[in-house]
PDB file of N, CA and C in Angstrom:
ATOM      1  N   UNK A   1       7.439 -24.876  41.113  1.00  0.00           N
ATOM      2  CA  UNK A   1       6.719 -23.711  40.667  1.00  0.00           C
ATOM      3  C   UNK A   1       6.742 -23.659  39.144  1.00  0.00           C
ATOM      4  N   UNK A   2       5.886 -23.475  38.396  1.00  0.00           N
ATOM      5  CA  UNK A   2       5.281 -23.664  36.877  1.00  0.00           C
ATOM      6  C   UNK A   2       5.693 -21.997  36.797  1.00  0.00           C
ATOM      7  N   UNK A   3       5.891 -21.466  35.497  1.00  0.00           N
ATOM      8  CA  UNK A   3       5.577 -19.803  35.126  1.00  0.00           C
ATOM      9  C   UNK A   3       5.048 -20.225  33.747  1.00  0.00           C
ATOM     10  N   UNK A   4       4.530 -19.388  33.072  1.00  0.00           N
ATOM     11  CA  UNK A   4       4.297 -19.624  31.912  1.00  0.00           C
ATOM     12  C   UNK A   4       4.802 -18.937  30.861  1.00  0.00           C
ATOM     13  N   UNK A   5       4.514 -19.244  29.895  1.00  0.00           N
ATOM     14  CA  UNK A   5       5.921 -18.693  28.458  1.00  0.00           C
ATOM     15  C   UNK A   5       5.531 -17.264  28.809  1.00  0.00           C
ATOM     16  N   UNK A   6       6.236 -16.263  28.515  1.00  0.00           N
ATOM     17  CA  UNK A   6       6.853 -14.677  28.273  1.00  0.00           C
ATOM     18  C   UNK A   6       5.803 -14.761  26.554  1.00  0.00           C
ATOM     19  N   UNK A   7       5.560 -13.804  26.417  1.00  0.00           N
ATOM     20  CA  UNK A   7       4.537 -13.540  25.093  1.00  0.00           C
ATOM     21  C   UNK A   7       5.532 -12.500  24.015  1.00  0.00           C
ATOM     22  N   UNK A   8       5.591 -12.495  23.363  1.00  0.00           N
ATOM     23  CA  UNK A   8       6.396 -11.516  22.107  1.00  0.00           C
ATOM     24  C   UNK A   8       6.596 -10.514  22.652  1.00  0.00           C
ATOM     25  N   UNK A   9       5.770  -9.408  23.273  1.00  0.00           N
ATOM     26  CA  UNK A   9       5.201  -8.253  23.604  1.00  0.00           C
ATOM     27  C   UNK A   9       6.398  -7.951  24.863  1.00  0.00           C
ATOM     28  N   UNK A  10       6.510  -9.027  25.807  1.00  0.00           N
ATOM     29  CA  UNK A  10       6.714  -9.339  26.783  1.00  0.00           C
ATOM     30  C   UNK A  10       8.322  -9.548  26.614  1.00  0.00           C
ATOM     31  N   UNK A  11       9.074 -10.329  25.513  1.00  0.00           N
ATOM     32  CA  UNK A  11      10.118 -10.463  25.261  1.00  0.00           C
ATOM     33  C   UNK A  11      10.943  -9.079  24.699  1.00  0.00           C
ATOM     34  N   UNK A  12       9.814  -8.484  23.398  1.00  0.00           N
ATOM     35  CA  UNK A  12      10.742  -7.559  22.465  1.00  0.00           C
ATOM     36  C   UNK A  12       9.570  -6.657  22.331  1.00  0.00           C
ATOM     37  N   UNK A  13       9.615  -5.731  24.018  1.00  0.00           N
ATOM     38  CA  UNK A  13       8.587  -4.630  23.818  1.00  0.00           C
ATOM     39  C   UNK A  13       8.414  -3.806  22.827  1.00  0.00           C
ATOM     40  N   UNK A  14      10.460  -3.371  22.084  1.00  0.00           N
ATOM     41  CA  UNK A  14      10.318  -2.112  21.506  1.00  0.00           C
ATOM     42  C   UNK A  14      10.004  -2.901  20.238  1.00  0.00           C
ATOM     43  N   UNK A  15      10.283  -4.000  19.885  1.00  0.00           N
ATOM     44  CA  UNK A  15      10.104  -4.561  18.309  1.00  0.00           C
ATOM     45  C   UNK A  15       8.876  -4.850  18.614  1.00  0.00           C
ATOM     46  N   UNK A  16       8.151  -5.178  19.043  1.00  0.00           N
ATOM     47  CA  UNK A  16       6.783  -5.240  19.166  1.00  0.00           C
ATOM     48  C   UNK A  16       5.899  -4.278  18.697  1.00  0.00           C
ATOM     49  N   UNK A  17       6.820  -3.027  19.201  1.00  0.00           N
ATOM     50  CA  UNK A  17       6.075  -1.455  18.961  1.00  0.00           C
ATOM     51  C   UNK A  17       5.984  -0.826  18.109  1.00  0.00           C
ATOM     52  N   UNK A  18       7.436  -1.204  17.381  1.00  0.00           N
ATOM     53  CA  UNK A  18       8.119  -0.677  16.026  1.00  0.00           C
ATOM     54  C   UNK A  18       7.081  -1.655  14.863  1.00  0.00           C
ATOM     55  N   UNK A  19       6.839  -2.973  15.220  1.00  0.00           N
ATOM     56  CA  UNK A  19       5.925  -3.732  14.486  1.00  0.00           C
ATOM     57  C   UNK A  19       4.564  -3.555  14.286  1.00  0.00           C
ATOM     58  N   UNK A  20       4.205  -3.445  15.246  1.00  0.00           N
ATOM     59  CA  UNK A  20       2.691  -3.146  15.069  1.00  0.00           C
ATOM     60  C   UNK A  20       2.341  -1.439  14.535  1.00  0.00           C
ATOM     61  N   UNK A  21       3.167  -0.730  14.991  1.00  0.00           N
ATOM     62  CA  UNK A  21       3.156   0.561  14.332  1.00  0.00           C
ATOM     63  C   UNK A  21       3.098   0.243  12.375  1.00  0.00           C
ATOM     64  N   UNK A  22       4.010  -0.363  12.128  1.00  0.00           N
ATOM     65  CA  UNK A  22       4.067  -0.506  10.833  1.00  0.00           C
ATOM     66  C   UNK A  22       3.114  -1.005  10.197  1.00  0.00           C
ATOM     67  N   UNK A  23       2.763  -2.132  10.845  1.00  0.00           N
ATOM     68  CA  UNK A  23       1.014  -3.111  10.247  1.00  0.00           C
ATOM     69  C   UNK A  23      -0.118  -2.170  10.254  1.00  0.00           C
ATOM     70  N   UNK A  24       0.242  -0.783  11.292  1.00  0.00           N
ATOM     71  CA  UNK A  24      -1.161  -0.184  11.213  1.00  0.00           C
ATOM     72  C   UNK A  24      -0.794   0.683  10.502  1.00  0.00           C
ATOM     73  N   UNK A  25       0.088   1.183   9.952  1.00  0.00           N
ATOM     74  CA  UNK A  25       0.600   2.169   8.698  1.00  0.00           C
ATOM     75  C   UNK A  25       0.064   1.394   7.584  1.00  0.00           C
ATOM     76  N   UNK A  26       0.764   0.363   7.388  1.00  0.00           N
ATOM     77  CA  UNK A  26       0.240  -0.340   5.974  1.00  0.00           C
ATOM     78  C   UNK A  26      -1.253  -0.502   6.448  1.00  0.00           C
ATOM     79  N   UNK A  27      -1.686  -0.501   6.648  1.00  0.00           N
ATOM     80  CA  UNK A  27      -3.216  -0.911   7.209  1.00  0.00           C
ATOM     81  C   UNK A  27      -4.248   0.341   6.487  1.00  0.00           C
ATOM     82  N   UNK A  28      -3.663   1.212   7.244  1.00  0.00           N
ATOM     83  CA  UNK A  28      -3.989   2.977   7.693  1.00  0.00           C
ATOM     84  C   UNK A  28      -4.044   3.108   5.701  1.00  0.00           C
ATOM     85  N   UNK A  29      -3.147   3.152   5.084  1.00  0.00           N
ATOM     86  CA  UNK A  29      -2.194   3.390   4.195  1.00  0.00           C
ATOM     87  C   UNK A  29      -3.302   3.323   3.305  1.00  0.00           C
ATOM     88  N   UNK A  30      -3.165   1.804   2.993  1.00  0.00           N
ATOM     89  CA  UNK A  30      -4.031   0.538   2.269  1.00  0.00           C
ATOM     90  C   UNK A  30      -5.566   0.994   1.729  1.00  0.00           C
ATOM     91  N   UNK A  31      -6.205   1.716   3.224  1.00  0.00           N
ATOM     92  CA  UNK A  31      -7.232   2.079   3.202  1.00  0.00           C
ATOM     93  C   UNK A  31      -7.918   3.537   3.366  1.00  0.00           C
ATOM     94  N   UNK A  32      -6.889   3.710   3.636  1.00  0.00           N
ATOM     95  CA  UNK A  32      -7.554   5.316   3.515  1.00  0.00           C
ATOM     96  C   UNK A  32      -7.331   5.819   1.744  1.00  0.00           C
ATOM     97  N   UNK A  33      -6.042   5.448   1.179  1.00  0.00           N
ATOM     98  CA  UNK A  33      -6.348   5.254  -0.392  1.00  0.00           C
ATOM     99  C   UNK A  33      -7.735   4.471  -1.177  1.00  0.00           C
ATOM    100  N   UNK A  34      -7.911   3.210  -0.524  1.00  0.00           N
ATOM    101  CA  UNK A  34      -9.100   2.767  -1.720  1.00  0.00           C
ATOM    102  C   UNK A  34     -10.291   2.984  -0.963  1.00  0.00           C
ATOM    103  N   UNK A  35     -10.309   3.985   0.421  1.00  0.00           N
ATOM    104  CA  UNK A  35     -11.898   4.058   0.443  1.00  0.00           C
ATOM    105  C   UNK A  35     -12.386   5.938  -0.028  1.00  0.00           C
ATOM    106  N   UNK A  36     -10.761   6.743  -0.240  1.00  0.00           N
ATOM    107  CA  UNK A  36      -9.918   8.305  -0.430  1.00  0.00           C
ATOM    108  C   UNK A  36     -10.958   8.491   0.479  1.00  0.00           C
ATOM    109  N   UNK A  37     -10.560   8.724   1.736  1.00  0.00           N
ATOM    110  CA  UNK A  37     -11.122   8.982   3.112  1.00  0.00           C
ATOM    111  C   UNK A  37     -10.006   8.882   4.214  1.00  0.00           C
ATOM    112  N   UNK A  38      -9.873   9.590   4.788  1.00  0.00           N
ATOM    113  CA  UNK A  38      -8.598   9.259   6.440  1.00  0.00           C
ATOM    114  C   UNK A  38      -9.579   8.681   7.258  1.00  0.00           C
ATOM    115  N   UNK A  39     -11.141   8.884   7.322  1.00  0.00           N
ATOM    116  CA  UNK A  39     -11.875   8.128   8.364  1.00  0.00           C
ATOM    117  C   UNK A  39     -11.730   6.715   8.002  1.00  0.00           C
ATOM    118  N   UNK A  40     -11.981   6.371   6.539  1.00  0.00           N
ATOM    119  CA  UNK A  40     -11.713   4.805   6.563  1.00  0.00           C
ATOM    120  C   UNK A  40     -10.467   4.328   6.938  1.00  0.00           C
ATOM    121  N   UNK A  41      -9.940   5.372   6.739  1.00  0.00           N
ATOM    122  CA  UNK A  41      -8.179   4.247   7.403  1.00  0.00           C
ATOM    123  C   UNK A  41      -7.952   3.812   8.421  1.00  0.00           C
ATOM    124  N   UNK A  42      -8.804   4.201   9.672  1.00  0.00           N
ATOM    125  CA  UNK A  42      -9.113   4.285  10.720  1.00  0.00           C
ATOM    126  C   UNK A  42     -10.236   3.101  11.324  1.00  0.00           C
ATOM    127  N   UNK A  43     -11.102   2.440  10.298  1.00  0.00           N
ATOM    128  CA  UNK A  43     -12.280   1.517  10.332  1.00  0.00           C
ATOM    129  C   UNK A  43     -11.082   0.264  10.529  1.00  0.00           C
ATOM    130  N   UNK A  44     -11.559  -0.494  11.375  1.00  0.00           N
ATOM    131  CA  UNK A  44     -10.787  -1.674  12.021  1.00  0.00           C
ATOM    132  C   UNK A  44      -9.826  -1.983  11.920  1.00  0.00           C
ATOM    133  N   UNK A  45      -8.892  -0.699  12.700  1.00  0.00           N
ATOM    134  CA  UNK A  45      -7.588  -0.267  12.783  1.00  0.00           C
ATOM    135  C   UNK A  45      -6.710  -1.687  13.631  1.00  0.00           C
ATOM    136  N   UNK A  46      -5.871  -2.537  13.038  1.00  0.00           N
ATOM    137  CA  UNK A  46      -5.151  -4.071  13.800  1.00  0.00           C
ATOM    138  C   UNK A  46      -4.903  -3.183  15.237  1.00  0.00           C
ATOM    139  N   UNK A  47      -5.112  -3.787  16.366  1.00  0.00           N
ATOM    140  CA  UNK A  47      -4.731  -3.283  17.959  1.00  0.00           C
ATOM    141  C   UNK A  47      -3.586  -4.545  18.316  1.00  0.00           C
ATOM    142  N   UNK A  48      -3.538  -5.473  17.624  1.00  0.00           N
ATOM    143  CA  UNK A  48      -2.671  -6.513  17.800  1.00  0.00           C
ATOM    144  C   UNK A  48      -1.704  -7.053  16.674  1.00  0.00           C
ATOM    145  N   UNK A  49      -0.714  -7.068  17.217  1.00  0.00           N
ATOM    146  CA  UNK A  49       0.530  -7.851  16.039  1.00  0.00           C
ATOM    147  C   UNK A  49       0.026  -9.312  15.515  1.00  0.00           C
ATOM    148  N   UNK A  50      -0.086 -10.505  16.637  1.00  0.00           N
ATOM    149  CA  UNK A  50      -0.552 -11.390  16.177  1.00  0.00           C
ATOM    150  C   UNK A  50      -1.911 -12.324  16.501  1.00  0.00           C
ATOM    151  N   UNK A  51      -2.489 -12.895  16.262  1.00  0.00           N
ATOM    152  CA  UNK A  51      -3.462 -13.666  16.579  1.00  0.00           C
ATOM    153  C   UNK A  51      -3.055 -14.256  17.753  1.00  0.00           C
ATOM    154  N   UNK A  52      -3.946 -14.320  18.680  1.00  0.00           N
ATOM    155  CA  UNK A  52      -3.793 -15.500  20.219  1.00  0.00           C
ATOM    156  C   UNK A  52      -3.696 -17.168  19.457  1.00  0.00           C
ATOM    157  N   UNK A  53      -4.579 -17.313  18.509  1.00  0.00           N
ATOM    158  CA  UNK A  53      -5.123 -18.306  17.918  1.00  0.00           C
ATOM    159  C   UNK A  53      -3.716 -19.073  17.276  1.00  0.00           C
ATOM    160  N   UNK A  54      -2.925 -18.238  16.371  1.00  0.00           N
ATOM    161  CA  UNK A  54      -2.591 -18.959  15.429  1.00  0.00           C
ATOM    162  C   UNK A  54      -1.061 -18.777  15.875  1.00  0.00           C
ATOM    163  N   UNK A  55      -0.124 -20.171  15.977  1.00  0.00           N
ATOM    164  CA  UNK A  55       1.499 -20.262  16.053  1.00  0.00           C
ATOM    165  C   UNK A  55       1.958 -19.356  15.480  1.00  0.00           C
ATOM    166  N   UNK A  56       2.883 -18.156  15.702  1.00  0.00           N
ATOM    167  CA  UNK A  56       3.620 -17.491  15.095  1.00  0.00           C
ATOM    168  C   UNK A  56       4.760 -17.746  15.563  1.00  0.00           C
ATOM    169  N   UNK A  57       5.791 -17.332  14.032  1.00  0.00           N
ATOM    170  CA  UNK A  57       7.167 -17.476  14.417  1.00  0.00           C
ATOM    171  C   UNK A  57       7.885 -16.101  14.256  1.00  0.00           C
ATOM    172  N   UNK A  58       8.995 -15.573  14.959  1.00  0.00           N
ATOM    173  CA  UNK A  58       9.400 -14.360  14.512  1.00  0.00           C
ATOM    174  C   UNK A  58      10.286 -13.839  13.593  1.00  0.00           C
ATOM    175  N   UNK A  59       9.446 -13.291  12.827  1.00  0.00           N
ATOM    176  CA  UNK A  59       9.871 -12.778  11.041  1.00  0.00           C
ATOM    177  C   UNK A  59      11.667 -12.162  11.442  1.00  0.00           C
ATOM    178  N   UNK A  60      12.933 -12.931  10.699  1.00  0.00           N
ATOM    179  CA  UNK A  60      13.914 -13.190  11.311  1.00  0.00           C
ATOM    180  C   UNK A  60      14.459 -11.371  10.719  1.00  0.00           C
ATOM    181  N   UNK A  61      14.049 -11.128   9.358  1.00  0.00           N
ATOM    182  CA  UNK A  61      14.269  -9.719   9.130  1.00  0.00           C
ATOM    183  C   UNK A  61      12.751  -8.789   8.436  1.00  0.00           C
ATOM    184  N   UNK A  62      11.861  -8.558   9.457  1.00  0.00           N
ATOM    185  CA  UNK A  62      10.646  -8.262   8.641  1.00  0.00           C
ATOM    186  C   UNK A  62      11.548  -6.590   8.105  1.00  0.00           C
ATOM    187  N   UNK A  63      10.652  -6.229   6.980  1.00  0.00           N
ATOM    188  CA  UNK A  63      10.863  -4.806   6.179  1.00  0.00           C
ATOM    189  C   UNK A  63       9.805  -4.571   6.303  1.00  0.00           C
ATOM    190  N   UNK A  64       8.860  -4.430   6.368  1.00  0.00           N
ATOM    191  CA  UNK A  64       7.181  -4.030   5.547  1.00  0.00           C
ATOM    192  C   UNK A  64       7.396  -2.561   5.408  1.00  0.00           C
ATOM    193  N   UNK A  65       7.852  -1.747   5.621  1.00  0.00           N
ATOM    194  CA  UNK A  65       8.368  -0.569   5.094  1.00  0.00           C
ATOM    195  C   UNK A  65       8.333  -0.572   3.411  1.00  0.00           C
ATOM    196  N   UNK A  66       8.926  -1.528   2.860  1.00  0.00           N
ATOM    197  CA  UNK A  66       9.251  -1.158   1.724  1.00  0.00           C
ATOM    198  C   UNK A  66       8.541  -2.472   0.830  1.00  0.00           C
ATOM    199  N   UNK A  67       7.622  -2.929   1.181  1.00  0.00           N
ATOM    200  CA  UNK A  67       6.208  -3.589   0.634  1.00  0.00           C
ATOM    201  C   UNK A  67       4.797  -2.453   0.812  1.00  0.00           C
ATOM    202  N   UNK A  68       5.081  -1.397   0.848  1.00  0.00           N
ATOM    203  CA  UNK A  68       3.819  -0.573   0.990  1.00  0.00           C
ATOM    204  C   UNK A  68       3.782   0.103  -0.371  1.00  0.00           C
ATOM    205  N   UNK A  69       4.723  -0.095  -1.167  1.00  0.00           N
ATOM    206  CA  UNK A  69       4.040   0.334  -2.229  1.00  0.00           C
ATOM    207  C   UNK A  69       3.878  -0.917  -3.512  1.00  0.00           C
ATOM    208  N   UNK A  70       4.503  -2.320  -3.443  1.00  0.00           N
ATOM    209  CA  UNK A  70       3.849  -3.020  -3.925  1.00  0.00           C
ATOM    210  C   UNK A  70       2.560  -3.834  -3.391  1.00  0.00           C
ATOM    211  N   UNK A  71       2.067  -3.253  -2.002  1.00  0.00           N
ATOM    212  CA  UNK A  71       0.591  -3.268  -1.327  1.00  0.00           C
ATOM    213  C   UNK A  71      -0.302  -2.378  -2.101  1.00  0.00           C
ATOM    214  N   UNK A  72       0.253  -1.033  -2.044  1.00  0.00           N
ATOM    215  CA  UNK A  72      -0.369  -0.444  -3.511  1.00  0.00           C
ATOM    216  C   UNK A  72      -0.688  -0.560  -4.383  1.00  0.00           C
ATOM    217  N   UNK A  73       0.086  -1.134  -5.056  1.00  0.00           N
ATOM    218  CA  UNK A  73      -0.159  -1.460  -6.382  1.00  0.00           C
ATOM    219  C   UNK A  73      -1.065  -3.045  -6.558  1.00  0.00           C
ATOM    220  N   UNK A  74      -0.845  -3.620  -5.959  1.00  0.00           N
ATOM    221  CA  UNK A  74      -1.574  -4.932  -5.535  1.00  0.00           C
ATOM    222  C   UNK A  74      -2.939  -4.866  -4.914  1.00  0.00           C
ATOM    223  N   UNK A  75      -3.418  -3.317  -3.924  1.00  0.00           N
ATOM    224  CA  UNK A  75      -4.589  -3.266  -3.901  1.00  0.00           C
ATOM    225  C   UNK A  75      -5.637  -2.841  -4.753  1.00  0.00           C
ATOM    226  N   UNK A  76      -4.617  -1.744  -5.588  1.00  0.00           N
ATOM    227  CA  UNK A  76      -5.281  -0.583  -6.599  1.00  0.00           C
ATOM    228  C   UNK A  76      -5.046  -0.800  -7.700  1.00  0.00           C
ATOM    229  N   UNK A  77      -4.947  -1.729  -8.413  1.00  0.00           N
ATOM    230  CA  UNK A  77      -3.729  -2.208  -9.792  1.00  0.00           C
ATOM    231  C   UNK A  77      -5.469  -2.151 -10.589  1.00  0.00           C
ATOM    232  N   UNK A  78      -6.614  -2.123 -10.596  1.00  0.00           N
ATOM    233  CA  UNK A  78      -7.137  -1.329 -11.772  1.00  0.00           C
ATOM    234  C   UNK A  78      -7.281   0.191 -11.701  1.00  0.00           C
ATOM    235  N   UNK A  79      -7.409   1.089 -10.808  1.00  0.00           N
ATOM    236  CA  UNK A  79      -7.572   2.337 -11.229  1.00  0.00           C
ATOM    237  C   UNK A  79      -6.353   2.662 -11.442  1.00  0.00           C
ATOM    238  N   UNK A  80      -4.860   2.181 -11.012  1.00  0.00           N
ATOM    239  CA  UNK A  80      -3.908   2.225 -11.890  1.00  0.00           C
ATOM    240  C   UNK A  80      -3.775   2.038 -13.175  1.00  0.00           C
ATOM    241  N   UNK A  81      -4.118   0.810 -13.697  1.00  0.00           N
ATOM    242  CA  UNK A  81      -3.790   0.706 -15.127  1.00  0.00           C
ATOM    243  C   UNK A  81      -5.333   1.138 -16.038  1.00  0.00           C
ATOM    244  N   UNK A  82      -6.468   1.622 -15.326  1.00  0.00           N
ATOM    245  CA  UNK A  82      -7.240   2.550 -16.130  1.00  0.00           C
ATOM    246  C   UNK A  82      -6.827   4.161 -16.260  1.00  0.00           C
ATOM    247  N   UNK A  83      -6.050   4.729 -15.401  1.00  0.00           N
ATOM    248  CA  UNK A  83      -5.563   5.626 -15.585  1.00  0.00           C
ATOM    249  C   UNK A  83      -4.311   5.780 -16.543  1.00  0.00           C
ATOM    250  N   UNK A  84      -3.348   4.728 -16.524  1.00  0.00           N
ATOM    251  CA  UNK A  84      -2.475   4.331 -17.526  1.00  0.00           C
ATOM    252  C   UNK A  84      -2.811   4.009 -19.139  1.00  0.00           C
ATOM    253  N   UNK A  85      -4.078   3.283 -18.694  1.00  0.00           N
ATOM    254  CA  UNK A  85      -4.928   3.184 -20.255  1.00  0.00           C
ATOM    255  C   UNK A  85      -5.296   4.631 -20.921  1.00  0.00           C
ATOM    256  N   UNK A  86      -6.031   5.309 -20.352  1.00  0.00           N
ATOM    257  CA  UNK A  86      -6.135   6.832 -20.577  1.00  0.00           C
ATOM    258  C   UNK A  86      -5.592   7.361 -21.150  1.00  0.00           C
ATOM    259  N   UNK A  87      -4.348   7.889 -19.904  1.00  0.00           N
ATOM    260  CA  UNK A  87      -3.075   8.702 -20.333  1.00  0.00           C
ATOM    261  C   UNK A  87      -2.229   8.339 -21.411  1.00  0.00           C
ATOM    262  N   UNK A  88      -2.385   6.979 -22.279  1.00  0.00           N
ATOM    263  CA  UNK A  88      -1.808   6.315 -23.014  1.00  0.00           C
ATOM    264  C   UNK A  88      -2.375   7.027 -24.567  1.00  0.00           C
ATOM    265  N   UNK A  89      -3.892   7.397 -24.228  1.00  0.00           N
ATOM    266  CA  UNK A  89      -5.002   7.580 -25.291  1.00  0.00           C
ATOM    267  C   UNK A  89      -4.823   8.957 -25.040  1.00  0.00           C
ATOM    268  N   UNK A  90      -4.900   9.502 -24.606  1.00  0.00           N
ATOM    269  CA  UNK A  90      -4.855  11.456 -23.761  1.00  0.00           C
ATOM    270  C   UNK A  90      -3.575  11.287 -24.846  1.00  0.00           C
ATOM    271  N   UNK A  91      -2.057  10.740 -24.396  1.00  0.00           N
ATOM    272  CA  UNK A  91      -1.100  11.143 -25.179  1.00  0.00           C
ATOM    273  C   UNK A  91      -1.332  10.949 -26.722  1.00  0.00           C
ATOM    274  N   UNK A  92      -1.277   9.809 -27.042  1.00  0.00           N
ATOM    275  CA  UNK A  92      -1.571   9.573 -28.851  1.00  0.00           C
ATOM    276  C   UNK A  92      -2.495  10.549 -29.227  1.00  0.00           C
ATOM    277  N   UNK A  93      -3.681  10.775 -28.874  1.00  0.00           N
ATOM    278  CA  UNK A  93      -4.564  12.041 -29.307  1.00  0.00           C
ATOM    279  C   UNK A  93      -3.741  13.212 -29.538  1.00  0.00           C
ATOM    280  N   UNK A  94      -3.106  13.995 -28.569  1.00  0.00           N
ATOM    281  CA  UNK A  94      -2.153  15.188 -28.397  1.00  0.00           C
ATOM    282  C   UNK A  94      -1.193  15.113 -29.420  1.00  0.00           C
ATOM    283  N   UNK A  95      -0.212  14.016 -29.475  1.00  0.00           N
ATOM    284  CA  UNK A  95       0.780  13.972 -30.784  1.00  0.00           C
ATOM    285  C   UNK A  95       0.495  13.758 -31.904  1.00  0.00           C
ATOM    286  N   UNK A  96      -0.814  12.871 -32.336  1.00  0.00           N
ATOM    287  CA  UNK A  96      -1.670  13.026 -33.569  1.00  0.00           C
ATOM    288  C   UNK A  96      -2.307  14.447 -34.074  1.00  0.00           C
ATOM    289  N   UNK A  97      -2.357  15.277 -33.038  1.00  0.00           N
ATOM    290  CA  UNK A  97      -3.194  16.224 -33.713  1.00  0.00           C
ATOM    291  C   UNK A  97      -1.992  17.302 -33.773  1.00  0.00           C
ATOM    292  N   UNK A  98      -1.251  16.996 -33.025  1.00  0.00           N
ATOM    293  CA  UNK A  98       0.020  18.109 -33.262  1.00  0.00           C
ATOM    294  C   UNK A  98       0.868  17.780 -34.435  1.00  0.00           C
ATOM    295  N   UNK A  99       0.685  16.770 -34.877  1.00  0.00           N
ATOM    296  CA  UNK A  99       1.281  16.022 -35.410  1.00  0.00           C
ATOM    297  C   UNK A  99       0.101  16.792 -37.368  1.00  0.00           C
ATOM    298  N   UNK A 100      -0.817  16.655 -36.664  1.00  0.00           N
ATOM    299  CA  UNK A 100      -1.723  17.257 -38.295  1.00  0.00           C
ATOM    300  C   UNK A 100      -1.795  18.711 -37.988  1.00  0.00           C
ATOM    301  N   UNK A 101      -1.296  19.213 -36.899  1.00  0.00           N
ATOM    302  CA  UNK A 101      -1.333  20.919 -36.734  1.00  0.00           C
ATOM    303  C   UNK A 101      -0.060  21.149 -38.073  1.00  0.00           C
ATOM    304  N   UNK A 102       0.939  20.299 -37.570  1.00  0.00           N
ATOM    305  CA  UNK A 102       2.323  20.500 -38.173  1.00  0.00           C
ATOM    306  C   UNK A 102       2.328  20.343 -40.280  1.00  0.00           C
ATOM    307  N   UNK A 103       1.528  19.210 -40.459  1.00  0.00           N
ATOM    308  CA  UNK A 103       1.457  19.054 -41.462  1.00  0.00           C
ATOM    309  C   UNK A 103       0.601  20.172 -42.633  1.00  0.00           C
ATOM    310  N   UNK A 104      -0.285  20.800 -41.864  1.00  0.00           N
ATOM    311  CA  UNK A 104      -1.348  21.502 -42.616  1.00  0.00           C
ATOM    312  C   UNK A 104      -0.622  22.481 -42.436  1.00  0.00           C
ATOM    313  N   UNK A 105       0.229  23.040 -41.533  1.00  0.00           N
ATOM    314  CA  UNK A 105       1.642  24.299 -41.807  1.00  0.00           C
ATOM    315  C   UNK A 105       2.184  24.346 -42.912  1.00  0.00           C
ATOM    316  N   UNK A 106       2.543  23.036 -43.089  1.00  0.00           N
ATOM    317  CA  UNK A 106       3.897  22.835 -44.173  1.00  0.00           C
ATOM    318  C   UNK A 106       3.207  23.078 -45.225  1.00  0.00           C
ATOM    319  N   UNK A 107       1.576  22.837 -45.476  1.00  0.00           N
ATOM    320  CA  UNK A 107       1.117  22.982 -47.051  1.00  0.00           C
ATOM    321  C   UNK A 107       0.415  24.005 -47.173  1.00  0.00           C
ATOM    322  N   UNK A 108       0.288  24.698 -46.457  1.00  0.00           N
ATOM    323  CA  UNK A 108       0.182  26.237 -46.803  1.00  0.00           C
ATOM    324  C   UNK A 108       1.304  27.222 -46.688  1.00  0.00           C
TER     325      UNK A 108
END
C-alpha cells in the first residue's frame, strides 16, 4: 500500500495558521498603506502559504512580525524621504526666521 507525503498544512496545522495569518498581515499591511485604502488591502489577499509549484523548505525560525516595518520602509522609502526632505526645509525656514525675529529685537 503506497500513501502519499502529509503536506505542511497537514503536518503543522497550527504553524500553518499562525503563518499564513502573518503573510496576510504583511500583505494586508503593505497595501492598504500604498494604495491608503483598507479595500486595497484586501485586492489579492495570499489564501495560501506556499506555492504547489515550487520546493519549499521550512523556515527553521520565521519572525515576519518584525520585518513589517522594514517592508515599510522598503515599499514606501520615497514618500518617506520626500516627507523627510520637507520637514528638513519646514524646519530650517522656522529657525531662520526665528532666528531674524530674534535679531531685529536686539537692534531695536
Amino acid at each position: 500500500m503506497k500513501t502519499r507525503k502529509p503536506t505542511f498544512e497537514e503536518l503543522f496545522p497550527v504553524a500553518h495558521q499562525q503563518d499564513l495569518l502573518k503573510k496576510q498581515s504583511a500583505y494586508f499591511t503593505n497595501q492598504s498603506i500604498s494604495k491608503m485604502s483598507i479595500e486595497g488591502g484586501y485586492e489579492n489577499l495570499p489564501t495560501k502559504l506556499f506555492d504547489e509549484q515550487v520546493n519549499h523548505n521550512i523556515p527553521i525560525q520565521p519572525n515576519p512580525p518584525t520585518k513589517l516595518i522594514g517592508n515599510y520602509i522598503k515599499n514606501n522609502w520615497k514618500p518617506l524621504f520626500l516627507m523627510l526632505v520637507i520637514g528638513g526645509v519646514l524646519t530650517f525656514a522656522l529657525i531662520h526666521t526665528n532666528n531674524n525675529k530674534k535679531l531685529k529685537k536686539r537692534i531695536e
